[in-house]
N, C-alpha and C. Protein backbone atom coordinates (compact mmCIF):
# COMPACT_ATOMS: atom_id res chain seq x y z
N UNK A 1 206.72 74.87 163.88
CA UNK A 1 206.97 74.62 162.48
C UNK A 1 208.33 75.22 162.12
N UNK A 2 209.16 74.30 161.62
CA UNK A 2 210.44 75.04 160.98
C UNK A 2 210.38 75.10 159.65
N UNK A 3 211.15 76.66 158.82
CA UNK A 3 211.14 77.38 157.86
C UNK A 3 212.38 76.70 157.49
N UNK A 4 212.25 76.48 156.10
CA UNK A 4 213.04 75.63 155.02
C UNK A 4 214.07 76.43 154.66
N UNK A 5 213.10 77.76 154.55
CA UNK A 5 213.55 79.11 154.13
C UNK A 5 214.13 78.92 152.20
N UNK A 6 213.16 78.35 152.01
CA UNK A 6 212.66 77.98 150.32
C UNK A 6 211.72 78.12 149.65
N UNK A 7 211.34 79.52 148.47
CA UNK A 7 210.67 80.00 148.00
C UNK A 7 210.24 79.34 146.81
N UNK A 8 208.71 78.75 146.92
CA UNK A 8 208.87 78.12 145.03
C UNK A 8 207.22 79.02 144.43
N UNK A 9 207.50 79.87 143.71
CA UNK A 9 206.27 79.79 142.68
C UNK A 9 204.84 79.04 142.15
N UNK A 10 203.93 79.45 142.14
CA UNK A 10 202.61 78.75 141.73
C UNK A 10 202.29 78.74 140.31
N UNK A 11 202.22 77.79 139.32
CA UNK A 11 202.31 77.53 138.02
C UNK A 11 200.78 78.23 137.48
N UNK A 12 200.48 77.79 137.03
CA UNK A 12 199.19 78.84 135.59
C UNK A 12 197.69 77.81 136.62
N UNK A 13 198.60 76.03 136.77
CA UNK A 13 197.72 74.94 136.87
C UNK A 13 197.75 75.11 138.52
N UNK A 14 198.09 75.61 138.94
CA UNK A 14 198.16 76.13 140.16
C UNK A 14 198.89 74.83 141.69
N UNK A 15 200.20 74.75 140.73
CA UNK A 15 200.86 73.18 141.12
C UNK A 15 202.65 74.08 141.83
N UNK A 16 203.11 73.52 142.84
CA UNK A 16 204.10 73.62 143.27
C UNK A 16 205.07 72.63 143.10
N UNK A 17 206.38 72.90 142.89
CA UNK A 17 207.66 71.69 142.72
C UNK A 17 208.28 72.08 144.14
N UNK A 18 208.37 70.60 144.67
CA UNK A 18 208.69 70.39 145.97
C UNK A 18 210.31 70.18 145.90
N UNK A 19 210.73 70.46 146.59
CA UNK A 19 211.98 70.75 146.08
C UNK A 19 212.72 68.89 146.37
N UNK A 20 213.91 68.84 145.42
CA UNK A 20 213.92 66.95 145.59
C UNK A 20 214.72 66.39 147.52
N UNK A 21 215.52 67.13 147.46
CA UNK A 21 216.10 67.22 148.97
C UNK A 21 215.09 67.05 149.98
N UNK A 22 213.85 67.69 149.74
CA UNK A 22 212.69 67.40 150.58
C UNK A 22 211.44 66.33 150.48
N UNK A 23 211.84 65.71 149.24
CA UNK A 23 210.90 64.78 148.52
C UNK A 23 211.77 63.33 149.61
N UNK A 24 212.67 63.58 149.52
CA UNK A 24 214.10 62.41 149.74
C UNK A 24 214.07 62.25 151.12
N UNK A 25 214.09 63.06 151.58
CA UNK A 25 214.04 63.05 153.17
C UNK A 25 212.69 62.39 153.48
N UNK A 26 211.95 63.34 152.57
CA UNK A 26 210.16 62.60 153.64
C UNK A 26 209.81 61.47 152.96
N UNK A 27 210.64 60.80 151.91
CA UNK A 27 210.43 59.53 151.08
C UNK A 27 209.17 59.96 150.57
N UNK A 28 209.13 60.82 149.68
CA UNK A 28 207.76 61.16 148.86
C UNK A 28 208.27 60.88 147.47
N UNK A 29 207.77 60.00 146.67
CA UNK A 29 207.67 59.77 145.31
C UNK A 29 206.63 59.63 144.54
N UNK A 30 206.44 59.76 143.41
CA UNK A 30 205.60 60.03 142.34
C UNK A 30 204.38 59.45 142.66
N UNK A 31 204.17 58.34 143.71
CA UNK A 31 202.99 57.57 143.50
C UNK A 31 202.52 58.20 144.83
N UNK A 32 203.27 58.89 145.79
CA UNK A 32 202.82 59.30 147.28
C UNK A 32 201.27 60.36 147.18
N UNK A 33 201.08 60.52 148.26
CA UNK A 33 199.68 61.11 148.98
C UNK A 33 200.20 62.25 149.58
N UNK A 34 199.30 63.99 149.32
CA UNK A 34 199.91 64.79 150.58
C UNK A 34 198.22 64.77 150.50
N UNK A 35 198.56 65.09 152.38
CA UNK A 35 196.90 66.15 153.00
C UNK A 35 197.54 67.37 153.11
N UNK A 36 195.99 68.31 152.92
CA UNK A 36 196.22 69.52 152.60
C UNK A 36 195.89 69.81 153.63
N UNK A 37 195.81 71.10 154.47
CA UNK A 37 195.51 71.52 155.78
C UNK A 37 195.95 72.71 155.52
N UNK A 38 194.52 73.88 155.79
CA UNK A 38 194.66 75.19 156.34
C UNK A 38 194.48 76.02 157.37
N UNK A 39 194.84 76.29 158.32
CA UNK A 39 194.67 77.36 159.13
C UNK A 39 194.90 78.71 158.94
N UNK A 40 194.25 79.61 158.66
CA UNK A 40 193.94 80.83 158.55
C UNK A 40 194.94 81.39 157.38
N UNK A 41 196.02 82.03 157.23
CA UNK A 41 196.92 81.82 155.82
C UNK A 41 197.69 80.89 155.53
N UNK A 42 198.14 80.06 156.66
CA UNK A 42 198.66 79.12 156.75
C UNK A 42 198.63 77.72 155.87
N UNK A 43 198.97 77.08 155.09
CA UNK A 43 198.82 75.88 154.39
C UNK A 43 199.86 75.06 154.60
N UNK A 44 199.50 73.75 154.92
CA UNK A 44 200.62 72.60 155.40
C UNK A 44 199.99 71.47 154.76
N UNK A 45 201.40 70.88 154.43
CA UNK A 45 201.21 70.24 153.39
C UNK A 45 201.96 68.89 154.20
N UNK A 46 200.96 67.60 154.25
CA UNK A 46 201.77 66.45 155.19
C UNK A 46 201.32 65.14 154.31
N UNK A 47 202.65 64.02 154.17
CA UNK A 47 201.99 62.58 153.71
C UNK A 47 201.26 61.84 154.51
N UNK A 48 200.48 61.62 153.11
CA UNK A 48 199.29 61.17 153.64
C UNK A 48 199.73 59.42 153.91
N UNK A 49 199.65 58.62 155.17
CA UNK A 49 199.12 57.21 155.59
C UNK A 49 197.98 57.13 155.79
N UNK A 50 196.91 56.06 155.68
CA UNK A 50 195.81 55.67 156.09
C UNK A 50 196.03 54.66 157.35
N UNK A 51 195.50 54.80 158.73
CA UNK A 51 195.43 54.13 159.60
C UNK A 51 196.41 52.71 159.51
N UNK A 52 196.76 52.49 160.40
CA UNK A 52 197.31 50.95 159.92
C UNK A 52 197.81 50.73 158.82
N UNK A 53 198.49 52.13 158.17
CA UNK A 53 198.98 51.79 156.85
C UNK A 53 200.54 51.31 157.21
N UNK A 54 202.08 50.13 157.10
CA UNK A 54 202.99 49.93 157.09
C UNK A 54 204.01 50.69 156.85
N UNK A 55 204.42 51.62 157.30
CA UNK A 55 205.75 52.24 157.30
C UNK A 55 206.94 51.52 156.30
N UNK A 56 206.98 50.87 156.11
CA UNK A 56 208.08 49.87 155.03
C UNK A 56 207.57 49.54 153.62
N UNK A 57 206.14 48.77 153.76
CA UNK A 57 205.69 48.59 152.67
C UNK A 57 203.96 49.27 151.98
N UNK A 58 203.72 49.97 153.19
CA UNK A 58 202.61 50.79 152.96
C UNK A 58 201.03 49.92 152.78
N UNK A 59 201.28 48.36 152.91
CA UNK A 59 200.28 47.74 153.33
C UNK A 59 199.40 48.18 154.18
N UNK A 60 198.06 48.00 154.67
CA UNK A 60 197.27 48.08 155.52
C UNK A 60 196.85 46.73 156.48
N UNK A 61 197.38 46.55 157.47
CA UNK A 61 197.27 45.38 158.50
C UNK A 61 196.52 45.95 159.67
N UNK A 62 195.27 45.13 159.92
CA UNK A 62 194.97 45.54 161.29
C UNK A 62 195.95 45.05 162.44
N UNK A 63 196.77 44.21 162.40
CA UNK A 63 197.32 43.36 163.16
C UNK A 63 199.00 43.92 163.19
N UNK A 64 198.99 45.73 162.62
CA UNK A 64 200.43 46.08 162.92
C UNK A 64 200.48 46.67 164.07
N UNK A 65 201.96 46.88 164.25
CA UNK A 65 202.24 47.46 165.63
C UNK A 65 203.14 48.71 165.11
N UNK A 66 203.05 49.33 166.57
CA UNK A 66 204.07 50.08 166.54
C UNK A 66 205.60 50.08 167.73
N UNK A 67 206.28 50.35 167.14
CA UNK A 67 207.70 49.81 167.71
C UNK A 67 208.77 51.17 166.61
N UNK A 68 209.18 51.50 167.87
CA UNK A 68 210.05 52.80 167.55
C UNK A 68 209.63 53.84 166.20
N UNK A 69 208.27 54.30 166.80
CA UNK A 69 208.13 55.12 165.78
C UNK A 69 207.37 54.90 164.72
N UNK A 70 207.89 53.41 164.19
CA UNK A 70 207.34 53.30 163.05
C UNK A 70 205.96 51.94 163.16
N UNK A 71 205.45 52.12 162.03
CA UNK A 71 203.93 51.30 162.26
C UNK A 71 204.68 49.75 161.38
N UNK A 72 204.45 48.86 162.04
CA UNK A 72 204.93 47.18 160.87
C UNK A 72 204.12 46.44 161.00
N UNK A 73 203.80 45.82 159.35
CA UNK A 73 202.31 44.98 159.42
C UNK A 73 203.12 43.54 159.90
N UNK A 74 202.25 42.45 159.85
CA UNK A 74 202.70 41.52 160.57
C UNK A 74 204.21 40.74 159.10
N UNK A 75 203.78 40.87 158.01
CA UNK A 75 204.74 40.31 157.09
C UNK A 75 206.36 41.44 156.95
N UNK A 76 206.08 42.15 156.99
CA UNK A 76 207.59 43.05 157.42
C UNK A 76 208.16 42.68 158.57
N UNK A 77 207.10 42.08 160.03
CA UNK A 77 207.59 42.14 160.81
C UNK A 77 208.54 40.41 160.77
N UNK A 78 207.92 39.67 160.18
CA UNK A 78 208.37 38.22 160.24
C UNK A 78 209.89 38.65 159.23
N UNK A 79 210.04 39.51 158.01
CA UNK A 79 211.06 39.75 157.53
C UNK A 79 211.95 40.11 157.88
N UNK A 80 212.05 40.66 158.73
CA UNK A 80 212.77 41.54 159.56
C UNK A 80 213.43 40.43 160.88
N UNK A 81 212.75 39.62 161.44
CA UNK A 81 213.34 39.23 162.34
C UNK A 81 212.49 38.69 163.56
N UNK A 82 210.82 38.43 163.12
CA UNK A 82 209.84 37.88 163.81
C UNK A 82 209.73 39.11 164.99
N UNK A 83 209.52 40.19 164.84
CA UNK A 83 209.32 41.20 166.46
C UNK A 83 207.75 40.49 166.70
């Protein structure tokens, strides 16, 4: 695990501000999903996909693939260039 080495405060409602540099990078916006996960003091915080969820458009296709990394349902994939 690498340290951000970025300290943020816990509000009254017991809510953290993610800092935007890190929102941007992991493409997290207002409508996104985190899972919560603890190990012992530890708390990690990761976006949430559901199985077969589309990397581009966040659809759910049983019929996506994966190809460098990322998951593409079959209509991204015809957009893109028929893979």
């Amino acid at each position: 695990m690498k340290s951000t080495g970025i300290v943020r405060g816990i509000d009254a409602l017991g809510r953290i501000v993610l800092p935007k540099e890190l929102r941007t990078s992991l493409k997290l916006d207002t409508n996104s999903k985190v899972e919560i996960f603890v190990d012992g003091e530890t708390v990690l915080l990761k976006k949430y996909r559901p199985a077969g969820a589309c990397d581009f458009c966040g659809e759910i296709d049983p019929e996506a693939v994966q190809y460098g990394g990322y998951c593409i349902c079959s209509a991204c994939r015809r957009k893109i260039g028929g893979m």
